[in-house]
PDB file of N, CA and C in Angstrom:
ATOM      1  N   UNK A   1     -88.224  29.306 -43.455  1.00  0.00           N
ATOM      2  CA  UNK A   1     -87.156  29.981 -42.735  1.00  0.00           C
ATOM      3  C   UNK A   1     -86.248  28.969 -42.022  1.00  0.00           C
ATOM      4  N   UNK A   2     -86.904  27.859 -40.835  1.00  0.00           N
ATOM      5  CA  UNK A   2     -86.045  27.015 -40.852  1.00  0.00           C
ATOM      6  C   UNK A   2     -85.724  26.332 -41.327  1.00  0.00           C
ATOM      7  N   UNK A   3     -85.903  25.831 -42.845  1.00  0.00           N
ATOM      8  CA  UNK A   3     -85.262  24.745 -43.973  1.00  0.00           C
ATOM      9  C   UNK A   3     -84.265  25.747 -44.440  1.00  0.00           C
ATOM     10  N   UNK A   4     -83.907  27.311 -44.549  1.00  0.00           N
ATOM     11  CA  UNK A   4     -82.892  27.765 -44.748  1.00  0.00           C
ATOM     12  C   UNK A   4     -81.720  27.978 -43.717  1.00  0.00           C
ATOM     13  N   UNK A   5     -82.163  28.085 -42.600  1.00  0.00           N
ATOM     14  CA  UNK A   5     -81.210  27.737 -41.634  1.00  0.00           C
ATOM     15  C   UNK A   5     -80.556  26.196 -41.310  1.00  0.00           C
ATOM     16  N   UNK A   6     -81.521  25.122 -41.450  1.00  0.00           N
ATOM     17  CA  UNK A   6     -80.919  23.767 -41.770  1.00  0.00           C
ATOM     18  C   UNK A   6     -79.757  23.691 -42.809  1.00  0.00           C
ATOM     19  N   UNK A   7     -80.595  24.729 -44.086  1.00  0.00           N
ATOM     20  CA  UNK A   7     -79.360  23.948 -44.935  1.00  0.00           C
ATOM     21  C   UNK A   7     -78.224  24.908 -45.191  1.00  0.00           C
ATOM     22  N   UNK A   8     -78.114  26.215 -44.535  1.00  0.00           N
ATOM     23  CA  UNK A   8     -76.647  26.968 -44.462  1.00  0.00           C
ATOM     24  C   UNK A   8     -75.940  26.475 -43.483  1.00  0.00           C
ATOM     25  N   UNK A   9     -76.222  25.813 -42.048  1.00  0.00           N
ATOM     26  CA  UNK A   9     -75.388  24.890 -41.251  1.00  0.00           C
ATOM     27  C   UNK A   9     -74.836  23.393 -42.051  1.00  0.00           C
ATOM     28  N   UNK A  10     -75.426  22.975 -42.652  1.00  0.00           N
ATOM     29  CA  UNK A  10     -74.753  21.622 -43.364  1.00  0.00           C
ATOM     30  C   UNK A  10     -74.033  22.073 -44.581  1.00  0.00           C
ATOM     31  N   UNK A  11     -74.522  23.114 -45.300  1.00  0.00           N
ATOM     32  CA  UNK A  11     -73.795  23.601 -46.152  1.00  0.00           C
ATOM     33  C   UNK A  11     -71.697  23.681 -45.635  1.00  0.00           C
ATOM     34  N   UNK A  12     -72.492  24.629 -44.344  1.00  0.00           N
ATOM     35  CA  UNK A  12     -71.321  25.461 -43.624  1.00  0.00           C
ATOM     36  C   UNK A  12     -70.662  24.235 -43.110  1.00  0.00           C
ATOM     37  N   UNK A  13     -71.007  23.278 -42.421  1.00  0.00           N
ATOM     38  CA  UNK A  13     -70.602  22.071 -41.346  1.00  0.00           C
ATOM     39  C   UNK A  13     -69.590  21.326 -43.220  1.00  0.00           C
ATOM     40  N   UNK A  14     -70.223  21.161 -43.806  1.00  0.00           N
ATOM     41  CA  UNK A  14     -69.906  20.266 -45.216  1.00  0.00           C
ATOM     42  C   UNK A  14     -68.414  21.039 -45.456  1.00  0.00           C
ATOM     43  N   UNK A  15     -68.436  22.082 -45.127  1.00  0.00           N
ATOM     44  CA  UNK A  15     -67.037  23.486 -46.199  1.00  0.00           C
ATOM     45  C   UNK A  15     -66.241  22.833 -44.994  1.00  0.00           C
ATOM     46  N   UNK A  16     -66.536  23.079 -43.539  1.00  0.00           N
ATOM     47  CA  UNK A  16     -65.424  23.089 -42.803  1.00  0.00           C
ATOM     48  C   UNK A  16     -65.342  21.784 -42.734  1.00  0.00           C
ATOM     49  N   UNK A  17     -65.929  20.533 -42.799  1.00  0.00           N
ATOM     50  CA  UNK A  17     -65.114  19.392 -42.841  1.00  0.00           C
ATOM     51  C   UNK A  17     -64.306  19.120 -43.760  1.00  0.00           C
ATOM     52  N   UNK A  18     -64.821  19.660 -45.143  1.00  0.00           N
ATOM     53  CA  UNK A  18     -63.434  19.727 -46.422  1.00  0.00           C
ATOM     54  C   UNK A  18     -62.406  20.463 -46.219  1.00  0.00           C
ATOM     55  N   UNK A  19     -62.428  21.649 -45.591  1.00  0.00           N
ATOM     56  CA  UNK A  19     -61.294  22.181 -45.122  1.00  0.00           C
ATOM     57  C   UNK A  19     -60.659  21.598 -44.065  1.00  0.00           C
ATOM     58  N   UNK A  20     -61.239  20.708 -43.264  1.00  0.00           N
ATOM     59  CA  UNK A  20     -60.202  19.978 -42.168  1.00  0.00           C
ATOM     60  C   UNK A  20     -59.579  18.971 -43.364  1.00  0.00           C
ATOM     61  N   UNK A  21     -60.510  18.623 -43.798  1.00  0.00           N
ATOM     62  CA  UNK A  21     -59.742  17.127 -44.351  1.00  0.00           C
ATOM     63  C   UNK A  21     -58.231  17.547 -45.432  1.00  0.00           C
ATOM     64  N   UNK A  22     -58.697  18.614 -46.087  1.00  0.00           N
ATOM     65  CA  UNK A  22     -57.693  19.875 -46.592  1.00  0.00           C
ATOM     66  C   UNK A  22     -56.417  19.661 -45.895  1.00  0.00           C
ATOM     67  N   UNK A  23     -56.521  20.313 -44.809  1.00  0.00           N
ATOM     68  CA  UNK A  23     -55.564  20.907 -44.261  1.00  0.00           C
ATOM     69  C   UNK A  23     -54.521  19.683 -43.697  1.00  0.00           C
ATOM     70  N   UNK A  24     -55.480  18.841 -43.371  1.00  0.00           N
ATOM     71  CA  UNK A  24     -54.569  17.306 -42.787  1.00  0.00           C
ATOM     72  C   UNK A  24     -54.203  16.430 -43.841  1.00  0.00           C
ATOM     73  N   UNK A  25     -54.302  16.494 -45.012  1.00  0.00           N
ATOM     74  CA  UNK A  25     -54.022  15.778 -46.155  1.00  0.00           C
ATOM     75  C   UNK A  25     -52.580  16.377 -46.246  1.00  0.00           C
ATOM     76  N   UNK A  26     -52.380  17.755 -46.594  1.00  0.00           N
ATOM     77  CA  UNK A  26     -51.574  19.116 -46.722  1.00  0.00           C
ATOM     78  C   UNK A  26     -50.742  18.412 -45.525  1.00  0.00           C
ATOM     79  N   UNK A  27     -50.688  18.885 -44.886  1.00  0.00           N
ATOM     80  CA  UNK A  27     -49.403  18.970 -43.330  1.00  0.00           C
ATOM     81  C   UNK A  27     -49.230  16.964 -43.507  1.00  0.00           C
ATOM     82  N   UNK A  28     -49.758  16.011 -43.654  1.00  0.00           N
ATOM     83  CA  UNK A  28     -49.421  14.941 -43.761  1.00  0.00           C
ATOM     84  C   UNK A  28     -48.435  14.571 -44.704  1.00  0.00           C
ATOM     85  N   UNK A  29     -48.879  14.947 -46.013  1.00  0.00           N
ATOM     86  CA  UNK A  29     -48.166  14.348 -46.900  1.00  0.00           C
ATOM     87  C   UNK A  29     -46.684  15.392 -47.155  1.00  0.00           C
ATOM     88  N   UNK A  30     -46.717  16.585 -46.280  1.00  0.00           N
ATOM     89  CA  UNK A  30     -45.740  17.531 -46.044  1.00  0.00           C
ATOM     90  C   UNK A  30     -45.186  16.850 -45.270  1.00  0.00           C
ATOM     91  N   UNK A  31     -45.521  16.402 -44.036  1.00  0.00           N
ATOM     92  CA  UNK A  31     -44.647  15.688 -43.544  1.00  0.00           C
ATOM     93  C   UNK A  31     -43.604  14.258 -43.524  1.00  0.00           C
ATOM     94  N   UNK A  32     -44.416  13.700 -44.701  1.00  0.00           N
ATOM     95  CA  UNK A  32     -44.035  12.261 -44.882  1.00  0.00           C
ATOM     96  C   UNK A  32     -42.987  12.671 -46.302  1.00  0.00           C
ATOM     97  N   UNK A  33     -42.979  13.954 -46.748  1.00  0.00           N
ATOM     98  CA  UNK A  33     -41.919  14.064 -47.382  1.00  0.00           C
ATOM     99  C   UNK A  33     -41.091  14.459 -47.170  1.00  0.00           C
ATOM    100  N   UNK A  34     -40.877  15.244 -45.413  1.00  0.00           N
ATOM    101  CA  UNK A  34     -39.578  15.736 -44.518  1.00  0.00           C
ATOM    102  C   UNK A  34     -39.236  14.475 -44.224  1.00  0.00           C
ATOM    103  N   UNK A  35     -39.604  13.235 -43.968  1.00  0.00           N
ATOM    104  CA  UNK A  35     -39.498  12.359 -43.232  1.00  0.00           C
ATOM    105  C   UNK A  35     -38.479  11.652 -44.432  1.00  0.00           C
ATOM    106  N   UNK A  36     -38.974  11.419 -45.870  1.00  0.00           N
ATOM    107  CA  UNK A  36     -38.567  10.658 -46.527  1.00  0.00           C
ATOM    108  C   UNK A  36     -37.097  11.764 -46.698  1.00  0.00           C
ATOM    109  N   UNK A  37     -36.913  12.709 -46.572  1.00  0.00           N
ATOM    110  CA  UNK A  37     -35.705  13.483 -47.052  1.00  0.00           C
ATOM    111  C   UNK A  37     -34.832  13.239 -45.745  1.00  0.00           C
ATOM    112  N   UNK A  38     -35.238  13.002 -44.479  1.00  0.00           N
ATOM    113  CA  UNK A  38     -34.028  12.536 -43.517  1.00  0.00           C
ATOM    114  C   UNK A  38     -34.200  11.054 -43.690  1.00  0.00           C
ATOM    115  N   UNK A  39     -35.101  10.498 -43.970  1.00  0.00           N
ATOM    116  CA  UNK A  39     -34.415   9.112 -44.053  1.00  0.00           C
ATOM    117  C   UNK A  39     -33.718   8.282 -45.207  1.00  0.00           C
ATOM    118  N   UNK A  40     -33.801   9.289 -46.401  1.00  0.00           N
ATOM    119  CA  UNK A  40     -33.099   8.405 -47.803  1.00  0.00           C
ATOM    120  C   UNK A  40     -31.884   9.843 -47.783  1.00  0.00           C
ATOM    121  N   UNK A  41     -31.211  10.376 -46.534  1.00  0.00           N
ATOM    122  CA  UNK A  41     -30.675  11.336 -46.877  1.00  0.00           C
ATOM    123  C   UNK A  41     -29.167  10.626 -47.006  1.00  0.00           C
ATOM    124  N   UNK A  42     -28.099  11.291 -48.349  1.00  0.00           N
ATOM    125  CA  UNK A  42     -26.549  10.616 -49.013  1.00  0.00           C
ATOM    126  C   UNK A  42     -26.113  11.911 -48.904  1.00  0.00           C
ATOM    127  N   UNK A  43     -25.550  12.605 -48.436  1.00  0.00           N
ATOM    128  CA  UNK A  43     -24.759  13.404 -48.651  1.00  0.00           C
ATOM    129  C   UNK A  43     -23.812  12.955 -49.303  1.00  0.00           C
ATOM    130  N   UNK A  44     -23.040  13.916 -50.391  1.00  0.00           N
ATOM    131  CA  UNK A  44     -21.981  13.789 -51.028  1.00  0.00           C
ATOM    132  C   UNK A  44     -20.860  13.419 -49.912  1.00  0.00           C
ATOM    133  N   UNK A  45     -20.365  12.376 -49.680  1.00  0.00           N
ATOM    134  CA  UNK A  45     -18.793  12.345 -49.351  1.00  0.00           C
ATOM    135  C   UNK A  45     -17.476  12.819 -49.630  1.00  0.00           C
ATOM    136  N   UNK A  46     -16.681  12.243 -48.811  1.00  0.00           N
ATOM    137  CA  UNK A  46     -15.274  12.282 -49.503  1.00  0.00           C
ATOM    138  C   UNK A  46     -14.743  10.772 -50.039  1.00  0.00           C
ATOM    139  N   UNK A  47     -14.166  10.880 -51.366  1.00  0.00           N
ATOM    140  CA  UNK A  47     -13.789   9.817 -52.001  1.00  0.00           C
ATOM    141  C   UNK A  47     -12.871   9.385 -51.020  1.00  0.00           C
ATOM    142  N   UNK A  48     -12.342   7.886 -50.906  1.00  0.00           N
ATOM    143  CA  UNK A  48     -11.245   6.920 -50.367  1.00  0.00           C
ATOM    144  C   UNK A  48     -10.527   7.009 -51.764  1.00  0.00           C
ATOM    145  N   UNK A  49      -8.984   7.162 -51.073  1.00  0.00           N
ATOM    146  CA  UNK A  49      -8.224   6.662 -52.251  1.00  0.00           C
ATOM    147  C   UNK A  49      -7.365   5.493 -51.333  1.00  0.00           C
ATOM    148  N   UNK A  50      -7.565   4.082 -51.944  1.00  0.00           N
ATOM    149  CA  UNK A  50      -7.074   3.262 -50.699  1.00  0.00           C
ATOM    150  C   UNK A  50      -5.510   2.580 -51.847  1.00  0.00           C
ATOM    151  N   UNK A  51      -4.847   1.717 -51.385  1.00  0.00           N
ATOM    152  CA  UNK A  51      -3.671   1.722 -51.375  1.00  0.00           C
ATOM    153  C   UNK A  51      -4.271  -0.143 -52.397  1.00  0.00           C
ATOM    154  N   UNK A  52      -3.651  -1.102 -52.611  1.00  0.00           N
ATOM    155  CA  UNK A  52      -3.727  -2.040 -52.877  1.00  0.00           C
ATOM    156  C   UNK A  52      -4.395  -3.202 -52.161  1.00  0.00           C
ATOM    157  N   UNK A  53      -3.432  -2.663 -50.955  1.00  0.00           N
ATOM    158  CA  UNK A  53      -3.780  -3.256 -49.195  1.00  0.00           C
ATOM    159  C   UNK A  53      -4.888  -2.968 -48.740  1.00  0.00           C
ATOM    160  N   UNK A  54      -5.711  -1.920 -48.957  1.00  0.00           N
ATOM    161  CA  UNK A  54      -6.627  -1.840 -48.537  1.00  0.00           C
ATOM    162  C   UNK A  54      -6.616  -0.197 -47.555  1.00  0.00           C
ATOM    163  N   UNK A  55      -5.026  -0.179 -47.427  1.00  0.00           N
ATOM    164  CA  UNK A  55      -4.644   1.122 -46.789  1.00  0.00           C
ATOM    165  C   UNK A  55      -5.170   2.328 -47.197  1.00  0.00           C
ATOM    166  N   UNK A  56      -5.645   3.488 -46.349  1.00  0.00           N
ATOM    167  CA  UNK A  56      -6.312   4.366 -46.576  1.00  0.00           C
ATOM    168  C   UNK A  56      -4.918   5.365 -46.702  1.00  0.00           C
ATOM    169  N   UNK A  57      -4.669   5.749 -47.813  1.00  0.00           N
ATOM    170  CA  UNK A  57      -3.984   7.061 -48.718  1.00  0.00           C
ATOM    171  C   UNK A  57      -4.283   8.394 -48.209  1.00  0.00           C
ATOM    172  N   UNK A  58      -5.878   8.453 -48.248  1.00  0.00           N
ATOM    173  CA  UNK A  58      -5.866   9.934 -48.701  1.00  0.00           C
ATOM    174  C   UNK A  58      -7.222   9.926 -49.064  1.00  0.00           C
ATOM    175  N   UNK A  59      -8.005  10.941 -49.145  1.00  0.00           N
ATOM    176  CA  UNK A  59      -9.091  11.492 -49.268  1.00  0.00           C
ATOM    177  C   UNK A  59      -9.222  12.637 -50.650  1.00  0.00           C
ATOM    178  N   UNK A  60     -11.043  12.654 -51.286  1.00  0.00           N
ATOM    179  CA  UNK A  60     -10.572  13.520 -52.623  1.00  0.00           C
ATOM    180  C   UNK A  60     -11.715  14.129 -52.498  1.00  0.00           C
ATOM    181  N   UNK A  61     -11.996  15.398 -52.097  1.00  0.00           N
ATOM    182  CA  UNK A  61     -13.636  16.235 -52.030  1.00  0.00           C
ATOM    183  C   UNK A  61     -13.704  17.424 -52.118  1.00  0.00           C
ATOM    184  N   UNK A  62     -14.623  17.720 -52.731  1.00  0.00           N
ATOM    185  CA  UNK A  62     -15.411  19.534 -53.297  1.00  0.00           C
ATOM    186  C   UNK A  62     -15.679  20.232 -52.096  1.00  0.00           C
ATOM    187  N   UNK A  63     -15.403  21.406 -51.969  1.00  0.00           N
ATOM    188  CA  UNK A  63     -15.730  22.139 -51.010  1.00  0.00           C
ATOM    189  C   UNK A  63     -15.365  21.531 -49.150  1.00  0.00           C
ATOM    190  N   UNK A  64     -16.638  20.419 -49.449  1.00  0.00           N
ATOM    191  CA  UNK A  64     -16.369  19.727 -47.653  1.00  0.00           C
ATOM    192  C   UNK A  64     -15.705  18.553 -47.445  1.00  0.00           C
ATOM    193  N   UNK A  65     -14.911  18.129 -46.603  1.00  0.00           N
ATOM    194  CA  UNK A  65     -14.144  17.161 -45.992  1.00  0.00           C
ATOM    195  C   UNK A  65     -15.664  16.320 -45.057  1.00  0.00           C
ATOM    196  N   UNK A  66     -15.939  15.396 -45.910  1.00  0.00           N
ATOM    197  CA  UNK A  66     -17.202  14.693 -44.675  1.00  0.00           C
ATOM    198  C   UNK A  66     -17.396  13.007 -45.341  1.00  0.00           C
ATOM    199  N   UNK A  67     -17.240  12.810 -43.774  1.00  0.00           N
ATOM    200  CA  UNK A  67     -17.319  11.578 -43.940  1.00  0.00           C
ATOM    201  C   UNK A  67     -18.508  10.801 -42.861  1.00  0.00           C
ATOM    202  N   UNK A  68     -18.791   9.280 -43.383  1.00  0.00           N
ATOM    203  CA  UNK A  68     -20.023   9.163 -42.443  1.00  0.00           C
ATOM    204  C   UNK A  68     -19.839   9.124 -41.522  1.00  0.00           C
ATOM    205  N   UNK A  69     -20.502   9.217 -40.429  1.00  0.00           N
ATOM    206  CA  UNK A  69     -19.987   8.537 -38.699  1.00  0.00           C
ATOM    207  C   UNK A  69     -21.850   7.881 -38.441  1.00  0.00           C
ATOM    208  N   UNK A  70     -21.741   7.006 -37.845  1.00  0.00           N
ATOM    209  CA  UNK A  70     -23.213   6.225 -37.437  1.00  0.00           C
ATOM    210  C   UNK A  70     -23.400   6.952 -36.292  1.00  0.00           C
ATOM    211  N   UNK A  71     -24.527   6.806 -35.531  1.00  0.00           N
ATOM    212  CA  UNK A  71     -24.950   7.092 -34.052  1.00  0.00           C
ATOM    213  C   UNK A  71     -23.568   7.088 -32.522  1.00  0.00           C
ATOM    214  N   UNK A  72     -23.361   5.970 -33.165  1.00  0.00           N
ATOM    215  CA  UNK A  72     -22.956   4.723 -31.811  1.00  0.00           C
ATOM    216  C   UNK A  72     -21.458   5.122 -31.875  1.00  0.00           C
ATOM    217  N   UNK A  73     -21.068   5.989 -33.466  1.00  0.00           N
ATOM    218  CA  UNK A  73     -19.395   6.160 -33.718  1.00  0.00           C
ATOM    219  C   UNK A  73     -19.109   7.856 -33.194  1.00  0.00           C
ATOM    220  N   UNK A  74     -20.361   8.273 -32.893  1.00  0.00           N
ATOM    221  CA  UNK A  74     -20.155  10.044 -32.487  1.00  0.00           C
ATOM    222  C   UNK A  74     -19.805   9.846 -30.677  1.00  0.00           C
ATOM    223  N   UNK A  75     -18.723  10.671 -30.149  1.00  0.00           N
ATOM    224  CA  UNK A  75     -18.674  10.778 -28.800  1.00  0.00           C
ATOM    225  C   UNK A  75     -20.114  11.326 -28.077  1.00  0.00           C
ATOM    226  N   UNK A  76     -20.319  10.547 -27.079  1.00  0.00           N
ATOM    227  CA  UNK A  76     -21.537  10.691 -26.089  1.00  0.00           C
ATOM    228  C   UNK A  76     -21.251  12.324 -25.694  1.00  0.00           C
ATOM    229  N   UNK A  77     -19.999  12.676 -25.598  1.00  0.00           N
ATOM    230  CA  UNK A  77     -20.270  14.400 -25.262  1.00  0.00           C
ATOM    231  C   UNK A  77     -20.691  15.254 -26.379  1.00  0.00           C
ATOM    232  N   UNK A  78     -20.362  14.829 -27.620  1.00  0.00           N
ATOM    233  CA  UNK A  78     -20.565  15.720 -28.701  1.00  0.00           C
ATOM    234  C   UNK A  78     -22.289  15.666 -28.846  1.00  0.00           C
ATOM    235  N   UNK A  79     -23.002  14.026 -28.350  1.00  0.00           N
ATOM    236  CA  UNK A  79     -24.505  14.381 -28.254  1.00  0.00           C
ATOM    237  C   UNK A  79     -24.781  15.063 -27.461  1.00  0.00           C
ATOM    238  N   UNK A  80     -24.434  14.704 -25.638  1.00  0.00           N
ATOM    239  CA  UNK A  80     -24.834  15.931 -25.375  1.00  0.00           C
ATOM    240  C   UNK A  80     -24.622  17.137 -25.413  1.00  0.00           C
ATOM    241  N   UNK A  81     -23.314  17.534 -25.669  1.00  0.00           N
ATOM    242  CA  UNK A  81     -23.447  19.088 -26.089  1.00  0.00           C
ATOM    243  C   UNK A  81     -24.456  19.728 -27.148  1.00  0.00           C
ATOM    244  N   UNK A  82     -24.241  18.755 -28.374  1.00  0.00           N
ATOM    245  CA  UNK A  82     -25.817  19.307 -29.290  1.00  0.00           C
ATOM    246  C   UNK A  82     -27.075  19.218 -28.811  1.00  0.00           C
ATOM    247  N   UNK A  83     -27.371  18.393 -27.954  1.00  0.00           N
ATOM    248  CA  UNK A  83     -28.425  18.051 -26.866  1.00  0.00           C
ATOM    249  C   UNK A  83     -28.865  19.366 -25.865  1.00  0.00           C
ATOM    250  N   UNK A  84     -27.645  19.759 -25.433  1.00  0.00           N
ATOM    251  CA  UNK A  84     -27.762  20.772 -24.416  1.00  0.00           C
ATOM    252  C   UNK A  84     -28.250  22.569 -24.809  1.00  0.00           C
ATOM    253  N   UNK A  85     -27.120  22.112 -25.808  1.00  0.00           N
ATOM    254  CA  UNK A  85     -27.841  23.718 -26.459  1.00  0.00           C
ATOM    255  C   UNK A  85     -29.383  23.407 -27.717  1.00  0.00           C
ATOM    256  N   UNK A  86     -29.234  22.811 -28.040  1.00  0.00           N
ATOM    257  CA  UNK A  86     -31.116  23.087 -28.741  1.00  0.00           C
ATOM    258  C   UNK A  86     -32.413  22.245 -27.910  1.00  0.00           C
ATOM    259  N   UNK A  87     -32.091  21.275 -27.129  1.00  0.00           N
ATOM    260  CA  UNK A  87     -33.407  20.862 -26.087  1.00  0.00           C
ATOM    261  C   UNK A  87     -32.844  20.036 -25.632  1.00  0.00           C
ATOM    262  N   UNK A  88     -33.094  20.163 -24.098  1.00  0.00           N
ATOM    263  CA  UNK A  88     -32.295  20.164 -22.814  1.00  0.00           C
ATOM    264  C   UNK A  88     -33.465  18.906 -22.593  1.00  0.00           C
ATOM    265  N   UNK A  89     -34.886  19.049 -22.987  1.00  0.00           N
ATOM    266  CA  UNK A  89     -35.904  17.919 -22.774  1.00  0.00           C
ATOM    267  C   UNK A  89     -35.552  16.591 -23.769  1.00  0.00           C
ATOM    268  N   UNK A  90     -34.790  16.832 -24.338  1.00  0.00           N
ATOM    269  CA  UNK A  90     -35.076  15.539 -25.917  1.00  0.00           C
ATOM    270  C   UNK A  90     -35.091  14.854 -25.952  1.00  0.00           C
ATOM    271  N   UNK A  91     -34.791  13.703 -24.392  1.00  0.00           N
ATOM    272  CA  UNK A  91     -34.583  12.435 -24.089  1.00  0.00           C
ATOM    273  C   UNK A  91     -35.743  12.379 -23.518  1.00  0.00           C
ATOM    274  N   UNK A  92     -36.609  13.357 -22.566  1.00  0.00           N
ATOM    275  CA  UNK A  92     -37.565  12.956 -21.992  1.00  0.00           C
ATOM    276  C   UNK A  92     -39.083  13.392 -22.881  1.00  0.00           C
ATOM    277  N   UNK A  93     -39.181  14.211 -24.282  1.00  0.00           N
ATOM    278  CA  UNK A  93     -40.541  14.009 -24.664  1.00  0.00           C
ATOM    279  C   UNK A  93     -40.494  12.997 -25.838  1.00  0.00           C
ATOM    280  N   UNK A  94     -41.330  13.064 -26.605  1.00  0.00           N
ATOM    281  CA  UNK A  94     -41.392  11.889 -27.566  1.00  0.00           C
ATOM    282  C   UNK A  94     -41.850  12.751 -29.006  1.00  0.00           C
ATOM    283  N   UNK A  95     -40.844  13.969 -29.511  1.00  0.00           N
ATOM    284  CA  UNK A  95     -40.648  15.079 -30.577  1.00  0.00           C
ATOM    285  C   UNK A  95     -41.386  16.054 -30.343  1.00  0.00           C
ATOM    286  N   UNK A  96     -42.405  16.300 -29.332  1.00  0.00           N
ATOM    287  CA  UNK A  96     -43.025  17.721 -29.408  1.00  0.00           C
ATOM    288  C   UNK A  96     -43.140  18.038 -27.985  1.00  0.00           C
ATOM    289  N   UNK A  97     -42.723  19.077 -27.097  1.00  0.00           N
ATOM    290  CA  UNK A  97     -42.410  19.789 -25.931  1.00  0.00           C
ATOM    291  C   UNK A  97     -43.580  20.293 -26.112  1.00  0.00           C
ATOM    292  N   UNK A  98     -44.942  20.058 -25.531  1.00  0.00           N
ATOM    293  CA  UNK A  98     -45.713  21.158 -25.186  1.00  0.00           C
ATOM    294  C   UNK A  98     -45.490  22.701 -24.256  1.00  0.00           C
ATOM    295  N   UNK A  99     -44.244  22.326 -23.028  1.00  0.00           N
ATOM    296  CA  UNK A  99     -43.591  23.627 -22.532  1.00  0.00           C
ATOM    297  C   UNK A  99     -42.782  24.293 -23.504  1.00  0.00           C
ATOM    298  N   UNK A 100     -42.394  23.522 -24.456  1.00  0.00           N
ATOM    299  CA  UNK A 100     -41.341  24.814 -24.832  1.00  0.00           C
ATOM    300  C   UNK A 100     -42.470  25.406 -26.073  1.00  0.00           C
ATOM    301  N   UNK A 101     -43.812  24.881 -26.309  1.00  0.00           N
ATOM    302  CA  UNK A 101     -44.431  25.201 -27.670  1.00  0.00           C
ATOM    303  C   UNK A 101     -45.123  26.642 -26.804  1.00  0.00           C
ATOM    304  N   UNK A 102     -46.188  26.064 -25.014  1.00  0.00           N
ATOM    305  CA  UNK A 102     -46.684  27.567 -24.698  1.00  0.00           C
ATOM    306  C   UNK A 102     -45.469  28.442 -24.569  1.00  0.00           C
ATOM    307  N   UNK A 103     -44.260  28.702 -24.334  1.00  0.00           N
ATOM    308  CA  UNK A 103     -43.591  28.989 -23.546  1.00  0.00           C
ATOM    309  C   UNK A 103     -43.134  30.088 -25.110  1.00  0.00           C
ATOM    310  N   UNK A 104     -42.961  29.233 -25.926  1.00  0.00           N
ATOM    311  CA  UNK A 104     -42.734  30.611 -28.013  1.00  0.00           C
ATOM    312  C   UNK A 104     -44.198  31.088 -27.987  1.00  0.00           C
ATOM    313  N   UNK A 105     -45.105  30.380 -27.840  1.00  0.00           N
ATOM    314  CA  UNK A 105     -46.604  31.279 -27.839  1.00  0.00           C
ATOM    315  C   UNK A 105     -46.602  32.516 -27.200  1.00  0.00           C
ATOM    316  N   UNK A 106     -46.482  32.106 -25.388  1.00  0.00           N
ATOM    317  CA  UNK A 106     -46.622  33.685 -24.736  1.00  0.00           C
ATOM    318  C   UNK A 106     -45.347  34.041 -24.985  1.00  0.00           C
ATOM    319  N   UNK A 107     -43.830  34.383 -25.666  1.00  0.00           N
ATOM    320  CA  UNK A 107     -43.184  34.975 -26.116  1.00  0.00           C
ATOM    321  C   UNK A 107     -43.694  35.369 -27.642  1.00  0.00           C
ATOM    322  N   UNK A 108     -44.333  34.822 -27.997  1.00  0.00           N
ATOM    323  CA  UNK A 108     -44.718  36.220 -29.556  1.00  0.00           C
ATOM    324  C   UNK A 108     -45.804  36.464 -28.872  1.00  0.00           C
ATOM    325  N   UNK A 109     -46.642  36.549 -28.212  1.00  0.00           N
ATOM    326  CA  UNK A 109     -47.951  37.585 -27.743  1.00  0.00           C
ATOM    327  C   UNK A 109     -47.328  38.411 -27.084  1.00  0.00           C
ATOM    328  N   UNK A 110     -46.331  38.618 -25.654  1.00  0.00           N
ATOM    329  CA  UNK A 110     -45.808  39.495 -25.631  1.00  0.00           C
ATOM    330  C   UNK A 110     -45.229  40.702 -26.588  1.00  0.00           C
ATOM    331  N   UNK A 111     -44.580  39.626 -27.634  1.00  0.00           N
ATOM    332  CA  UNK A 111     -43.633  40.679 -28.409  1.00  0.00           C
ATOM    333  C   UNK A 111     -44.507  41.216 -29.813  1.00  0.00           C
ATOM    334  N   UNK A 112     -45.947  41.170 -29.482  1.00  0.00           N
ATOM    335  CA  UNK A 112     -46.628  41.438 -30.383  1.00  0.00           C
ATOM    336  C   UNK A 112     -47.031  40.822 -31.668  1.00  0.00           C
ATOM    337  N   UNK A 113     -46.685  39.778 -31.867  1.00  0.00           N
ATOM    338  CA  UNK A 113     -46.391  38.838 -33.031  1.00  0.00           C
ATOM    339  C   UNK A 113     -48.189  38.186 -33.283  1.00  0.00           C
TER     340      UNK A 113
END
């Protein structure tokens, strides 16, 4: 009786460590392929049509008018305004807000979720 209880706990202990290792393999390599899609990310541009000189003419693009801008070339208000309206914390955590994570928790237990 207890050599069958020994071996449905290691059995059981054996499933759920494959399922951890599962699940963190899964969300890892999910993540390292969000990661690789913002960091090798090209958006289509707009063509330069430049002049001989080097002079910029005119522009040639499908649907969107976009061109690159770096970090350092966007106005400091336009960050913080995008700053302000989606997380007001973003300078002070380091990518994950534990307040704002309980804070959607007890808003879907309230709302039944």
């Amino acid at each position: 009786m207890i050599l069958k209880v020994i071996k449905f706990l290691v059995v059981s202990a054996l499933l759920v460590a494959a399922l951890l290792v599962g699940m963190f393999s899964y969300s890892y390599y999910s993540v390292d392929s969000d990661v690789k899609k913002l960091t090798e990310y090209t958006p289509n541009l707009s063509t330069q049509i430049l002049d001989r000189n080097g002079k910029l003419l005119g522009y040639i693009f499908k649907k969107r008018h976009r061109l690159y801008a770096k970090y350092n070339e966007i106005p400091i208000s336009v960050v913080e305004g995008v700053v302000a309206m989606e997380d007001t914390m973003f300078f002070e955590h380091h990518g994950v807000n534990p307040d704002a994570i309980l804070r959607a928790v007890i808003k879907d237990i309230k709302a039944g979720a």
